[in-house]
C-alpha atoms as a PDB file:
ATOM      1  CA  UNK A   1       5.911 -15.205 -11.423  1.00  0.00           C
ATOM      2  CA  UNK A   2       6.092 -17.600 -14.606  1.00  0.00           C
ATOM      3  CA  UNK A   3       3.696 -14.929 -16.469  1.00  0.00           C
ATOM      4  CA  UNK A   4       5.154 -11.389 -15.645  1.00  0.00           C
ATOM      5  CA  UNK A   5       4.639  -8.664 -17.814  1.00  0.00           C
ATOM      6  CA  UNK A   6       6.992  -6.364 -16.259  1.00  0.00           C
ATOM      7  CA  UNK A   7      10.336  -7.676 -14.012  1.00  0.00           C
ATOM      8  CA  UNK A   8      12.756  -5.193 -12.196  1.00  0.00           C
ATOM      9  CA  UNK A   9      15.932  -6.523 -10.339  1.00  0.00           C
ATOM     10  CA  UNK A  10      18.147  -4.186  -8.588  1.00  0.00           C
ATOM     11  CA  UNK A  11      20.977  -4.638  -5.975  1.00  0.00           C
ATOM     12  CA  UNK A  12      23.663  -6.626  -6.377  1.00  0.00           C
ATOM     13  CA  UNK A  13      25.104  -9.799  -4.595  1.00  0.00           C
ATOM     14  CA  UNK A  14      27.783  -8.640  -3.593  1.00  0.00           C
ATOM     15  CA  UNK A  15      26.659  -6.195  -1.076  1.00  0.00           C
ATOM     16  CA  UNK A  16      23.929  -8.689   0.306  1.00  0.00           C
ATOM     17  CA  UNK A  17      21.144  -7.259  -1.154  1.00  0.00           C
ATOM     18  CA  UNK A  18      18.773  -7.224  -4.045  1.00  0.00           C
ATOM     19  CA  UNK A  19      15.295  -7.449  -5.054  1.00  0.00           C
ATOM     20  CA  UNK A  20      13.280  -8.627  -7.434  1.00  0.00           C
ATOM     21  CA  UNK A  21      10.013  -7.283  -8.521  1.00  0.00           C
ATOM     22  CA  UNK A  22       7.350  -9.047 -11.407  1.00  0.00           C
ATOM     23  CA  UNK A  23       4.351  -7.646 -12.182  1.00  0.00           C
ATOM     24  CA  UNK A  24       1.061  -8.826 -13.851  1.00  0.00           C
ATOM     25  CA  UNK A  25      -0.909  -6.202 -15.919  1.00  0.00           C
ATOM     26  CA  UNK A  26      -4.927  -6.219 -16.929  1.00  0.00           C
ATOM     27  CA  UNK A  27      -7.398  -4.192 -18.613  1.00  0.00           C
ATOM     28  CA  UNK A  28      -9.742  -2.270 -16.572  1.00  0.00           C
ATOM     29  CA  UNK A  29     -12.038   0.245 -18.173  1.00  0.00           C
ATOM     30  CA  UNK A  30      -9.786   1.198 -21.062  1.00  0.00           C
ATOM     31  CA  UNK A  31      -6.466   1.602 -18.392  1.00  0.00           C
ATOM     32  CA  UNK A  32      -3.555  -1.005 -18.096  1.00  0.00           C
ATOM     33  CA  UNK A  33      -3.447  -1.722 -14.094  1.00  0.00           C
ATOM     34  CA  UNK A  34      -1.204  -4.145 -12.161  1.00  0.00           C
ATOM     35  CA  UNK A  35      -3.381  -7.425 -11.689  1.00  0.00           C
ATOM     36  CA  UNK A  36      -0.657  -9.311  -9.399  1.00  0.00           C
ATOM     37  CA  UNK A  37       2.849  -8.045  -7.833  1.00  0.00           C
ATOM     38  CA  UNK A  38       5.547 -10.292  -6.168  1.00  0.00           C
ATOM     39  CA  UNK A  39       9.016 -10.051  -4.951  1.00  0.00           C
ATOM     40  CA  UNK A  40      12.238 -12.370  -4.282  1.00  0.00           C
ATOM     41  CA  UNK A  41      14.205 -10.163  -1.683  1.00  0.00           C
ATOM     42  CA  UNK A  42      17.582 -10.759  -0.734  1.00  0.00           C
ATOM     43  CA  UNK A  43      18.066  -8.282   2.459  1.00  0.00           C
ATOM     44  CA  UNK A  44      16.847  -6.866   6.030  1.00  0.00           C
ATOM     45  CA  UNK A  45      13.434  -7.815   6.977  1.00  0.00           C
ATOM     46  CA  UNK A  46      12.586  -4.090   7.327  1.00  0.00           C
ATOM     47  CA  UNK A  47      13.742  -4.199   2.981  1.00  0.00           C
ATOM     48  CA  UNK A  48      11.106  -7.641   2.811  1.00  0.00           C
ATOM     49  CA  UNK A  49       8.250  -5.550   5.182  1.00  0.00           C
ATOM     50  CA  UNK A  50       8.510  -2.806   2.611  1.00  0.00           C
ATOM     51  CA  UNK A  51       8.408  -5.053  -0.971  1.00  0.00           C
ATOM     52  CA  UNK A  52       5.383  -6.883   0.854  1.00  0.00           C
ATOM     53  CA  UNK A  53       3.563  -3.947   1.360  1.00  0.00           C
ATOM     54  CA  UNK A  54       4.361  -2.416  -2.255  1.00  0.00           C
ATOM     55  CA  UNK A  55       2.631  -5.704  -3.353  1.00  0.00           C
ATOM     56  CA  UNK A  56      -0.501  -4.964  -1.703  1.00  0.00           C
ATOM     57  CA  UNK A  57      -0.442  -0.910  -2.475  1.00  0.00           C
ATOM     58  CA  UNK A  58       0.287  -1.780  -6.607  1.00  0.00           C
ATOM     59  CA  UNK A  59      -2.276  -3.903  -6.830  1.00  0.00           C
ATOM     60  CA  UNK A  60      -5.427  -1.754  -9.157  1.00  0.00           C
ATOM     61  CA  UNK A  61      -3.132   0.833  -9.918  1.00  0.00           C
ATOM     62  CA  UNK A  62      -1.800   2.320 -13.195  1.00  0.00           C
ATOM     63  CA  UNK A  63       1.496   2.936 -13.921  1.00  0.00           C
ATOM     64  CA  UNK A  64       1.205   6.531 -13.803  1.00  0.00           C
ATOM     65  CA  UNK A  65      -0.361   5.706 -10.213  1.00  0.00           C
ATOM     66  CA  UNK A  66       2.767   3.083  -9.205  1.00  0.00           C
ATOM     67  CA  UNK A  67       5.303   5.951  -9.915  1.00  0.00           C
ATOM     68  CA  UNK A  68       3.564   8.410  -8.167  1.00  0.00           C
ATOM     69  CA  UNK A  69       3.646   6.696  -4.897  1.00  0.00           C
ATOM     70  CA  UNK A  70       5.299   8.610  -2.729  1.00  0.00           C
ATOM     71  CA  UNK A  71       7.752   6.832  -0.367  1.00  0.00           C
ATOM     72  CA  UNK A  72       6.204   7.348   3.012  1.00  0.00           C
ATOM     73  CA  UNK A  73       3.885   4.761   1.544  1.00  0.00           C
ATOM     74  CA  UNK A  74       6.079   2.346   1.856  1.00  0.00           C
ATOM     75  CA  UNK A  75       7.021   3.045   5.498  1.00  0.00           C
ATOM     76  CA  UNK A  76       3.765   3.203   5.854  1.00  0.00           C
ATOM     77  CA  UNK A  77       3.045   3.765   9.890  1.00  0.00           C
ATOM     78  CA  UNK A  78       6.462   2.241  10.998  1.00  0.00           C
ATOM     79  CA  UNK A  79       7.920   5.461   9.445  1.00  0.00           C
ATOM     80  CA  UNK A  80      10.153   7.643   9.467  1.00  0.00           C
ATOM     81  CA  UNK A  81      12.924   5.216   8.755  1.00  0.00           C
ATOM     82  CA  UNK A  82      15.997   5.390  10.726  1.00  0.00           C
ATOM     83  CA  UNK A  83      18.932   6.553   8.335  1.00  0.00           C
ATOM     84  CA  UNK A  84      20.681   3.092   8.657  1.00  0.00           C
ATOM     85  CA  UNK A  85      17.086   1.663   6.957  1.00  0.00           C
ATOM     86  CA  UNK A  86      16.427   4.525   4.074  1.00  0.00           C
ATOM     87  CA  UNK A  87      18.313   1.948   1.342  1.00  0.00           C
ATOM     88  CA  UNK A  88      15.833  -0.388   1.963  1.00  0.00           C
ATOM     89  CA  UNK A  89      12.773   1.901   0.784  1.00  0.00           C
ATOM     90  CA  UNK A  90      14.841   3.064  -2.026  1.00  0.00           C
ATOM     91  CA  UNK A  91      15.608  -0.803  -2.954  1.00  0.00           C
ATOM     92  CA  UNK A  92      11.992  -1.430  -3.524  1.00  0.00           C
ATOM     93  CA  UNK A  93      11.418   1.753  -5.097  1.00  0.00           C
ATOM     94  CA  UNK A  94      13.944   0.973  -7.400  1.00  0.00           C
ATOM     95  CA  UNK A  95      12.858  -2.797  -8.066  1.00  0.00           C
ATOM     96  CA  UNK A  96       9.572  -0.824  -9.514  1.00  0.00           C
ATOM     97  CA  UNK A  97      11.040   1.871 -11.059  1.00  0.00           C
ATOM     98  CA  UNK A  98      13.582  -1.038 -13.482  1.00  0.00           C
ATOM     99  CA  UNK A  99      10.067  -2.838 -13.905  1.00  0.00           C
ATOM    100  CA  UNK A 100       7.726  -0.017 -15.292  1.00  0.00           C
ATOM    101  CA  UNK A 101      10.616   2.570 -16.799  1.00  0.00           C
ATOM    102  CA  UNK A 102      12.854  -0.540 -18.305  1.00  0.00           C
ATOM    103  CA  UNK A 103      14.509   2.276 -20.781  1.00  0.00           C
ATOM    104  CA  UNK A 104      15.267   4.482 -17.944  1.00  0.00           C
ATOM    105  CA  UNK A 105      18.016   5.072 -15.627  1.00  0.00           C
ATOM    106  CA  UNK A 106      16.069   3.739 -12.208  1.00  0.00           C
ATOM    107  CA  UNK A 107      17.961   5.252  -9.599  1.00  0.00           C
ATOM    108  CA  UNK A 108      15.966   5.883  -6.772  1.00  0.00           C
ATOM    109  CA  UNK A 109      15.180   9.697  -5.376  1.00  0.00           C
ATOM    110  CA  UNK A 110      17.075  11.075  -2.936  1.00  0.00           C
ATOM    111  CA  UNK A 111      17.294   9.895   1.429  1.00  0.00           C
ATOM    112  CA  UNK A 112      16.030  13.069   2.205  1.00  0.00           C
ATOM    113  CA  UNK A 113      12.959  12.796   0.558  1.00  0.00           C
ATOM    114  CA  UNK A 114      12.218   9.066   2.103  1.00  0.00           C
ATOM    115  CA  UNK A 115      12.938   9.759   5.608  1.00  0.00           C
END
């Protein structure tokens, strides 16, 4: 996304994975919300299922909203995650966690609280 207001990368390619996520702000009754989210993923298709969903679930909210998501979210009804898959809900929650905290560390919570 050319016009991104906020970008978060995490990952690295060394390991085979990474994601990047850019989002697109706008002004809706006095609150910043995310207009448009996309993703470049390098990993598993269960890490791409997840960053595609995000996309649709960011969309309308604020950042306050965004953070607050709470993992299972992301799983959404293919959940719980086997323990071989919980990086990949932690890569995307840490793709949006570098975009909207950029002065923060952005590690991503805890596999027990995902699974």
């Amino acid at each position: 996304m050319d016009d991104a207001d906020a970008v978060g990368m995490v990952g690295n390619a060394e390991c085979g994975e990474m994601m990047t996520l850019w989002l697109k702000f706008r002004q809706e009754a006095g609150r910043r919300v995310i207009d448009r989210a996309t993703f470049e993923s390098f990993g598993c298709e269960t890490a791409i299922g997840m960053a595609a969903r995000a996309t649709e679930l960011l969309r309308g909210r604020t950042v306050e909203e965004a953070l607050a998501l709470p993992p299972s979210d992301l799983v959404g009804a293919e959940g719980p995650l086997p323990p071989i898959k919980i990086h990949c809900a932690q890569l995307v929650e840490g793709a949006l966690r570098a975009a909207l905290q950029p002065d923060k560390e952005t590690a991503p919570r805890p596999a027990s609280t995902i699974a």
